[in-house]
Protein backbone atom coordinates (compact mmCIF):
# COMPACT_ATOMS: atom_id res chain seq x y z
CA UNK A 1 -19.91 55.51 42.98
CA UNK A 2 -23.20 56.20 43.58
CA UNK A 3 -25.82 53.19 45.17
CA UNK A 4 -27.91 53.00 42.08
CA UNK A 5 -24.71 52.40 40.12
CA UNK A 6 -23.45 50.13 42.77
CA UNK A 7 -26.99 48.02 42.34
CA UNK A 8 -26.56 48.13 38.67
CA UNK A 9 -22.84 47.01 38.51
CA UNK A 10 -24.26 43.99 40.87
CA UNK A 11 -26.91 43.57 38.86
CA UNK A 12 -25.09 43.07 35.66
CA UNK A 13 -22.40 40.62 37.98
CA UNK A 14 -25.33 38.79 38.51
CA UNK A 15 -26.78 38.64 34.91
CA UNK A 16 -23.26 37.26 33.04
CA UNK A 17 -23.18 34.65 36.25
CA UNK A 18 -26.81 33.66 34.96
CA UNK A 19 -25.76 33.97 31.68
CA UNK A 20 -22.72 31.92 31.84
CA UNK A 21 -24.58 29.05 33.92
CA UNK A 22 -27.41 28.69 31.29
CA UNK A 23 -24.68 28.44 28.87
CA UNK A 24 -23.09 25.40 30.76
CA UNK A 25 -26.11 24.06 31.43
CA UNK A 26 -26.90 23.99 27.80
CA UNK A 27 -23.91 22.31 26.65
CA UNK A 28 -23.97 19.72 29.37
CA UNK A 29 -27.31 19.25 28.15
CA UNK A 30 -26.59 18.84 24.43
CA UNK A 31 -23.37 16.28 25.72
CA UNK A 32 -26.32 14.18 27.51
CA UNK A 33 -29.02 14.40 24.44
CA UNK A 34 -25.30 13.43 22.18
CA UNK A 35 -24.18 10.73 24.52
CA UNK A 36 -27.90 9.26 24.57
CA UNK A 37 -28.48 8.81 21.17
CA UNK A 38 -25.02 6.78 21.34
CA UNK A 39 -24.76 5.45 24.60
CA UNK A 40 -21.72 3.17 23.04
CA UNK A 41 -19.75 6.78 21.59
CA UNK A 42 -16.15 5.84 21.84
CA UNK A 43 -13.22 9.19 21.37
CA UNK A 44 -11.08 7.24 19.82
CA UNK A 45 -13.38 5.28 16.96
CA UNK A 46 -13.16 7.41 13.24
CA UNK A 47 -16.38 8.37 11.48
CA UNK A 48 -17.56 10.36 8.50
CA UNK A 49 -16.20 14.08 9.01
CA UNK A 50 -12.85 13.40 10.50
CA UNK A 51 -9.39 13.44 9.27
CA UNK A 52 -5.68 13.42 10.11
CA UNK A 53 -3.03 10.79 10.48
CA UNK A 54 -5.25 8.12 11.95
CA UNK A 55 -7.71 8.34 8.86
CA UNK A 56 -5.07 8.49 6.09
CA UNK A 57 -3.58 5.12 8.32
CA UNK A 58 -7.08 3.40 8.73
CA UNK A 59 -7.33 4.40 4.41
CA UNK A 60 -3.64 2.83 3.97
CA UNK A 61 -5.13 -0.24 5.83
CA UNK A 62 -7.71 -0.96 3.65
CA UNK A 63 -5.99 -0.38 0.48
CA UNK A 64 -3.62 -2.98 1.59
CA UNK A 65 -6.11 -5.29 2.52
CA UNK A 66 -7.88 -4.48 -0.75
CA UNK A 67 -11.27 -2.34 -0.07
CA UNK A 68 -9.93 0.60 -0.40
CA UNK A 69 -8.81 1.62 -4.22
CA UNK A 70 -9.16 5.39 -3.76
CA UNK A 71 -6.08 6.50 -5.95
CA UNK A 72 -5.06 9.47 -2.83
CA UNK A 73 -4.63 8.82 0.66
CA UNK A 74 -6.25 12.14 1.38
CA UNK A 75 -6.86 11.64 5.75
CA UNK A 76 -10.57 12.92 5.90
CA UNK A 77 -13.09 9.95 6.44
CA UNK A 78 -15.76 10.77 3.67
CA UNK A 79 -17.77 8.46 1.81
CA UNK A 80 -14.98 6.60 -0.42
CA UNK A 81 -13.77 5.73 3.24
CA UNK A 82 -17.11 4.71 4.75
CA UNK A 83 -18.04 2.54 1.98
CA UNK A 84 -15.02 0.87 2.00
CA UNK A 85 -14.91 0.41 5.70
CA UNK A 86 -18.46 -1.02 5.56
CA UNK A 87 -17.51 -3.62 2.76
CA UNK A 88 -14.47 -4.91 5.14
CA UNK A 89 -16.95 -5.15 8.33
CA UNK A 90 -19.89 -6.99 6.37
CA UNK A 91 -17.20 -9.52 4.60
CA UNK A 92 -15.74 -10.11 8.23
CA UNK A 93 -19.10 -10.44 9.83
CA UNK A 94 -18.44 -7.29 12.35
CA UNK A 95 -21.92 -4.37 12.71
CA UNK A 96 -21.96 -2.72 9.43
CA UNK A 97 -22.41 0.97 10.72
CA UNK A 98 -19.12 2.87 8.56
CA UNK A 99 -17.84 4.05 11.95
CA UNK A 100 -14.05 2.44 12.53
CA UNK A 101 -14.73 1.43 16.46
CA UNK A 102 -12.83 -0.97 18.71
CA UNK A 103 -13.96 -3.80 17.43
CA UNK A 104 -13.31 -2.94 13.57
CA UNK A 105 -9.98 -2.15 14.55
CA UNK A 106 -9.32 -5.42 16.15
CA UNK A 107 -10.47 -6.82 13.37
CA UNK A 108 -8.51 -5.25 10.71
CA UNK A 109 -4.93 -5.34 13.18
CA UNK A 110 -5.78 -9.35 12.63
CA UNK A 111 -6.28 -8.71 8.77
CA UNK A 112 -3.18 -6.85 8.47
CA UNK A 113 -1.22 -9.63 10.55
CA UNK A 114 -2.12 -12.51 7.39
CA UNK A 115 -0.56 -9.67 5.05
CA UNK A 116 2.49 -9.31 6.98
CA UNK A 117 3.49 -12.40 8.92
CA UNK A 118 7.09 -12.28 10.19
CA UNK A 119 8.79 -14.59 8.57
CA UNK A 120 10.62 -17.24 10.60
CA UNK A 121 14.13 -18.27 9.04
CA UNK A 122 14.47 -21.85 9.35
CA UNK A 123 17.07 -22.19 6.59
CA UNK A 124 18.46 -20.70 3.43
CA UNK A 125 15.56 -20.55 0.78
CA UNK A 126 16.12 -21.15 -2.46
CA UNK A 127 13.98 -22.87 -5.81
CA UNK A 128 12.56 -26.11 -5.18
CA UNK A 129 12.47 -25.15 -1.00
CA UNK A 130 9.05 -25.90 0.47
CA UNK A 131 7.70 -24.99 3.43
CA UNK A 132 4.94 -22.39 5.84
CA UNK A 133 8.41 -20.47 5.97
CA UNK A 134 8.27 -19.93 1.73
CA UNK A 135 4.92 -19.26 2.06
CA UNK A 136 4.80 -16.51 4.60
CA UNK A 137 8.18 -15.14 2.25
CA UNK A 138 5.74 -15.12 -0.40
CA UNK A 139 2.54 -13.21 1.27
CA UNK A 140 5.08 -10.42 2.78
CA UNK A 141 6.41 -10.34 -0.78
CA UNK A 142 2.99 -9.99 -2.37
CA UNK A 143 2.10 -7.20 -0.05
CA UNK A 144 5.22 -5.03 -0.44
CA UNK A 145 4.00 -5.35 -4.38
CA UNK A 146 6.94 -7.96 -5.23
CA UNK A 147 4.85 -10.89 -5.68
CA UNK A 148 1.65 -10.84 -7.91
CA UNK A 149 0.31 -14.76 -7.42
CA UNK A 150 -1.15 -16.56 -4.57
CA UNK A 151 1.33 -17.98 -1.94
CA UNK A 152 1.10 -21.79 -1.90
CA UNK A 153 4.63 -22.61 0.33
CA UNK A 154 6.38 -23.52 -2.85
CA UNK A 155 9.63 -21.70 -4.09
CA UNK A 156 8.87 -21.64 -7.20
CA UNK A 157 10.30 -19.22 -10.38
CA UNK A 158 7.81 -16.22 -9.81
CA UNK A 159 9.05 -16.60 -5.93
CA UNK A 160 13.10 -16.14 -7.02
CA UNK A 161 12.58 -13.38 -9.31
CA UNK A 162 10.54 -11.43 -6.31
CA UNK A 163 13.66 -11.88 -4.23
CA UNK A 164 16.17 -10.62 -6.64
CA UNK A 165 13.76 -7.75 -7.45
CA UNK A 166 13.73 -6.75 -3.36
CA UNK A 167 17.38 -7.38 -3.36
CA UNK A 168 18.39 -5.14 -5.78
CA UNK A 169 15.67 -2.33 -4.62
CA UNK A 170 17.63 -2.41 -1.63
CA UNK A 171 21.14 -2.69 -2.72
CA UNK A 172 21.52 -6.45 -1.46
CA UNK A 173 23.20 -8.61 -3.52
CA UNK A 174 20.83 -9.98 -6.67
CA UNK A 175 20.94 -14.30 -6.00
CA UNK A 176 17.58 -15.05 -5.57
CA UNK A 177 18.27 -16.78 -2.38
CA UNK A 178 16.70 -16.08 0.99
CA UNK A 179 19.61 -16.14 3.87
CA UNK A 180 18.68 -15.36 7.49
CA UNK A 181 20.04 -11.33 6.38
CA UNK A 182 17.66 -11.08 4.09
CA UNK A 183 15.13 -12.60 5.95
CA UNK A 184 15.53 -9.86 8.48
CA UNK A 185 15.84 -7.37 5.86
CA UNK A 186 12.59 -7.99 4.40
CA UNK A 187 10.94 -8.25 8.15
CA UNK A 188 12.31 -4.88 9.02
CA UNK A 189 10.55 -3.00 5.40
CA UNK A 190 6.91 -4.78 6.27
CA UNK A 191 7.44 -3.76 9.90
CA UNK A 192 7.81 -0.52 8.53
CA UNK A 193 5.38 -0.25 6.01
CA UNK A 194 2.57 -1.83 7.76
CA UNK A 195 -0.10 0.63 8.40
CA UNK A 196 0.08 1.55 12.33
CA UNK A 197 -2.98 -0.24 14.41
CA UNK A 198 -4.43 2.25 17.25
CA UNK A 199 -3.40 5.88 18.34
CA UNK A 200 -1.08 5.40 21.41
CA UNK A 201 -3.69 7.03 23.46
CA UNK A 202 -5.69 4.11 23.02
CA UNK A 203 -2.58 2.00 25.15
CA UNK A 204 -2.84 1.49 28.83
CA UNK A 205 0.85 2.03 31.33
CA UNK A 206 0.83 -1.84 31.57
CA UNK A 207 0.73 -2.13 27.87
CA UNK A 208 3.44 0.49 26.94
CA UNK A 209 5.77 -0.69 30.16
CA UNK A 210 5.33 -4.21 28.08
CA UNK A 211 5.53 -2.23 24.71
CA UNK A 212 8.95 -0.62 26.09
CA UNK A 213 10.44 -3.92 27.19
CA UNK A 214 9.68 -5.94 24.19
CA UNK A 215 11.40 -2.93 21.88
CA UNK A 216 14.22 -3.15 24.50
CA UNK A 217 14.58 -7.26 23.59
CA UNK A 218 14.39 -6.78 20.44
CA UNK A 219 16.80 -3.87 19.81
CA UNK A 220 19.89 -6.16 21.18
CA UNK A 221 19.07 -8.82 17.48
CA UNK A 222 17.32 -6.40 15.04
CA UNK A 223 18.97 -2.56 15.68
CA UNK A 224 22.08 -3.48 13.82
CA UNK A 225 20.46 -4.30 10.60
CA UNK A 226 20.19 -2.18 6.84
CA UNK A 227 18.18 0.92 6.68
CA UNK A 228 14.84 1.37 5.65
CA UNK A 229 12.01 3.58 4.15
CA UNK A 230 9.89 3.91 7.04
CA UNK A 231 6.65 6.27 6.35
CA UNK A 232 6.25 10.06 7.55
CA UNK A 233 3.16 9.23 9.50
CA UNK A 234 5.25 6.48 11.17
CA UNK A 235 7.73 9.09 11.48
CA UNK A 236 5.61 11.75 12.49
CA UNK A 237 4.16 9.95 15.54
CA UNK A 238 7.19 9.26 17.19
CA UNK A 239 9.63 11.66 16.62
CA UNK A 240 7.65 14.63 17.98
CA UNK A 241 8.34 18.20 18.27
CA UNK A 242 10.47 18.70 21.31
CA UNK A 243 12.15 15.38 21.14
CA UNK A 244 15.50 15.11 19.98
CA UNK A 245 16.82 12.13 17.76
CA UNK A 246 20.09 11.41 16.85
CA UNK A 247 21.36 10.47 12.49
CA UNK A 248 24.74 9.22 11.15
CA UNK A 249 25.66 10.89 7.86
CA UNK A 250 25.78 7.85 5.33
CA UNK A 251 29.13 8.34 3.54
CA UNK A 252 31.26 9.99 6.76
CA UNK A 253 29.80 7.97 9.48
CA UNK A 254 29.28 11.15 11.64
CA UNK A 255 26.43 11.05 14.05
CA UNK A 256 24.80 14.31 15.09
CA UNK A 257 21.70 15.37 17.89
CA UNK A 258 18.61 17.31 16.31
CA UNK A 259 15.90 18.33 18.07
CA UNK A 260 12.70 18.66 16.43
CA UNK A 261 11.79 22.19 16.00
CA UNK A 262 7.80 21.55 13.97
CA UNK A 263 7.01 20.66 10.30
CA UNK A 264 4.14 19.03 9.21
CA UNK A 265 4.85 16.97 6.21
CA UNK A 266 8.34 16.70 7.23
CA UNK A 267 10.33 17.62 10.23
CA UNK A 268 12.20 21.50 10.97
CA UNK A 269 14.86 20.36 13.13
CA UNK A 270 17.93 21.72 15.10
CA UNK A 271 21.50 20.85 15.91
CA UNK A 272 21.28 20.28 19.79
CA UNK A 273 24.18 21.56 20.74
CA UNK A 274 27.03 23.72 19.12
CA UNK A 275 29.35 20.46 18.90
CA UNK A 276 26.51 18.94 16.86
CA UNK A 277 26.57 22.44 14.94
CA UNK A 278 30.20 22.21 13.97
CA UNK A 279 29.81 18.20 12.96
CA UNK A 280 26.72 19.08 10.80
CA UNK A 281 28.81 21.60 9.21
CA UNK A 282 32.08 19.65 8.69
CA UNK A 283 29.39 17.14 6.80
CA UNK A 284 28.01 19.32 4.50
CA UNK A 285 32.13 20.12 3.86
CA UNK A 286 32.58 23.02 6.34
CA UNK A 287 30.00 25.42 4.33
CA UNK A 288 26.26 25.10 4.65
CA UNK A 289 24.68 24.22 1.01
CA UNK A 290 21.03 23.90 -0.31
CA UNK A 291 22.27 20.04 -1.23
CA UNK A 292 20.54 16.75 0.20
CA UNK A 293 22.52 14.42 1.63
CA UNK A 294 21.66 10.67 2.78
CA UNK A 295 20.94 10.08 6.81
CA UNK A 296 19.96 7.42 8.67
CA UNK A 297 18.23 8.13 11.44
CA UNK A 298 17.88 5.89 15.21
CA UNK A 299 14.13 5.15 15.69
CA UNK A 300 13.34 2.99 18.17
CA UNK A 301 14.59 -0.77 16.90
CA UNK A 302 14.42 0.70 13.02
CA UNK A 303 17.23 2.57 11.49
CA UNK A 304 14.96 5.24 9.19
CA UNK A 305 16.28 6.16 5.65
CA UNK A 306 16.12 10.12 5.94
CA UNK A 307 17.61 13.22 3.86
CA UNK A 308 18.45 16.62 5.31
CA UNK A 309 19.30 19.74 3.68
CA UNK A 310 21.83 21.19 4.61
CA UNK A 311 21.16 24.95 4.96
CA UNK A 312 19.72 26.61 7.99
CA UNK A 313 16.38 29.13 7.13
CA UNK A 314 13.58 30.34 8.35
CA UNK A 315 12.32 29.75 12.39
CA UNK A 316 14.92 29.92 14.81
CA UNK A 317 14.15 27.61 18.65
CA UNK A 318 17.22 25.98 19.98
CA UNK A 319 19.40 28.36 21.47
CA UNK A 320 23.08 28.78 22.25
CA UNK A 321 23.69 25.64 19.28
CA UNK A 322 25.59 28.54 17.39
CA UNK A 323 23.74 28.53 13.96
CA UNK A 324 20.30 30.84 13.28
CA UNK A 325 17.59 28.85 11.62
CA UNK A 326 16.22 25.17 11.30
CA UNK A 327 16.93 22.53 8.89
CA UNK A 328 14.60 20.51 6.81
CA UNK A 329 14.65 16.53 7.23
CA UNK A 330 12.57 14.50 4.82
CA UNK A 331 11.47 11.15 5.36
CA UNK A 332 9.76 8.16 2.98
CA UNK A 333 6.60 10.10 1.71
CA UNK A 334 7.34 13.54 3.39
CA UNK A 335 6.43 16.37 1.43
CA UNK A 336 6.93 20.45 1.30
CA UNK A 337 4.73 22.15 4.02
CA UNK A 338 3.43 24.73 1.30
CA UNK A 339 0.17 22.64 0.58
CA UNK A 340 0.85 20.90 -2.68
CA UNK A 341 2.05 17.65 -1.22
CA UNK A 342 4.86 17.50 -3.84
CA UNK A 343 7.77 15.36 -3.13
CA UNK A 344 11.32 16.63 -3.33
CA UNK A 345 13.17 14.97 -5.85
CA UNK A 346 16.09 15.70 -4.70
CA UNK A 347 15.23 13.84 -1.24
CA UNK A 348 14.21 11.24 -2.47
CA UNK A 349 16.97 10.31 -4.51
CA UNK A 350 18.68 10.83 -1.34
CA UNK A 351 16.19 8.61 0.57
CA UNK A 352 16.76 6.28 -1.69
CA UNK A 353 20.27 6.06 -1.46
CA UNK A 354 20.62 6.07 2.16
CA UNK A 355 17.88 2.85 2.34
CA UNK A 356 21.14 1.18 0.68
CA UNK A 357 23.36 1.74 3.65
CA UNK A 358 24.80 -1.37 5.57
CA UNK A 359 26.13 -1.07 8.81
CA UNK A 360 29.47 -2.50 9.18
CA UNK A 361 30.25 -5.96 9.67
CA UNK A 362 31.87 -4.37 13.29
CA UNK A 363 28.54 -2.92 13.94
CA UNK A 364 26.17 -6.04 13.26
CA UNK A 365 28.27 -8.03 15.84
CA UNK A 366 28.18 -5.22 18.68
């Protein structure tokens, strides 16, 4: 190499170093003119322009609490969103400025806990019973759609024929009355229908430590309970790809490990092992078949309603589990992954039957 291409190859070094530094330089500049103009700019607060899960939950929120009347949960924060947000902050006296910040969330996690308060069981309800125990009954009723008048503590007509309607939507014996089963039964569908609060980001170690603990408590008097519809996004969150979860086949009682492969709008998971292969298949009747079959699925304290199909296609991850391809697990509100958000019939009948399941009497006690 000759000097004067020597000097020109240094040259040009030096050039894409300058180059490079003025383009740092400019970003960190444009990050100081962004954060300047907002000094309070908070990651985790949703504005006009985003979308995902935490925008179709903060639009689930205010439908419930009424704002929002949107007929699609669609997850991108446009103006339908912002003008509903900004009605919720100006009624409960928070900034009105359409962004969903800290303080907006507080304030509609405290919203959300008047429409579902857990209902304490202090007795068997029944007509004629009065009581702040009836009347929290009736507001978790009127959210889940059951109850259409204003709770006022009194067990009234409207109030029994809400009960038998949940009952037999969920298989439960039609009476009317409210016995510490049902009681738990109808805290375990708002726990998981209520629209989720923060991202866990937003948690500190201290708080999910205390998070882990409390789920821990409560798993030894609420695990044991009836299956229920619990939402995809729910779903989604914590049952992410990688991590494996475990489902017991509704009408053999076998339990089997999947690992979740991906899926968007429902989960592509795997048998974990070749044992789990062979237990799979003896479920589906020792041939694998397009058919959906009723599963309900461990999530942390909740037992999940779920349908899989049993026939393995497409992707292939887990290896040495002795079967070539994934298998597609719907949830309450999953849908296909091919963009038309349509809802497989077929899994939700099988959803819906598997919401029905009871643990046995032998299980409740353990």
């Amino acid at each position: 190499m000759s000097g004067f291409d020597a000097m020109k190859l240094e040259l040009n070094s030096i050039k894409n170093i300058g180059t490079k530094l003025k383009t740092a330089v400019s970003k960190a500049l444009s990050l100081s003119f962004l954060f300047s103009r907002d000094s309070d700019f908070d990651p985790q607060s949703l504005r006009v322009g985003d979308k995902g899960e935490r925008v179709e939950e903060l639009q689930r929120t205010l439908r419930v609490l009424e704002f929002y009347d949107y007929p699609e949960l669609e997850g991108f924060f446009g103006t339908d969103t912002r003008s509903a947000l900004m009605n919720f902050q100006k009624v409960h006296g928070i900034e009105v400025t359409g962004v969903c910040d800290n303080a907006t969330f507080e304030a509609l996690d405290e919203a959300l806990n008047e429409c579902y308060p857990e209902i304490e069981f202090k007795g068997t309800m029944r007509l004629r019973s009065v009581g702040e125990d009836v009347k929290s009954l009736q507001q978790v009723l009127k959210t889940l759609g059951y109850y259409g008048t204003r709770p006022d503590g009194v067990f009234n007509a409207n109030t029994a024929s809400a009960v038998r309607t949940f009952q037999f939507d969920y298989g439960m014996a039609v009476d009317g009355i409210v016995n510490e089963r049902l009681v738990k039964k109808i805290n375990a569908v708002a726990a998981s229908l209520r629209p989720l609060k923060h991202a866990d980001e937003a948690l500190t170690p201290i708080e999910v430590a205390k998070s882990v603990a409390q789920a821990d408590t409560v798993a030894k008097s609420v695990f044991h309970t009836d299956a229920v519809k619990i939402q995809w996004s729910a779903v989604n969150s914590a049952w992410r790809p990688g991590k494996v979860l475990t489902i017991t086949d509704v009408e053999t009682g076998i339990s089997v490990d999947l690992k979740r492969t991906g899926g968007v709008h429902h989960a592509d998971a795997e048998p974990l092992t070749a044992e789990d292969t062979k237990k799979l298949k003896d479920i589906f009747g020792g041939s694998w078949s397009w058919a959906r079959r009723p599963f309900v699925a461990q999530l942390s304290y909740l037992t999940a309603a779920a349908s899989l199909c049993g026939m393995p296609h497409g992707e292939d991850i887990v290896s040495g589990n002795e079967v070539s391809g994934h298998f597609c697990m719907y949830f309450f509100e999953s849908t296909d992954d091919n963009g038309y958000g349509i809802m497989d019939k077929a899994h939700a009948k099988a959803i819906d039957s598997a919401a029905q399941f009871t643990f046995p009497s032998s299980a409740k006690e353990a």
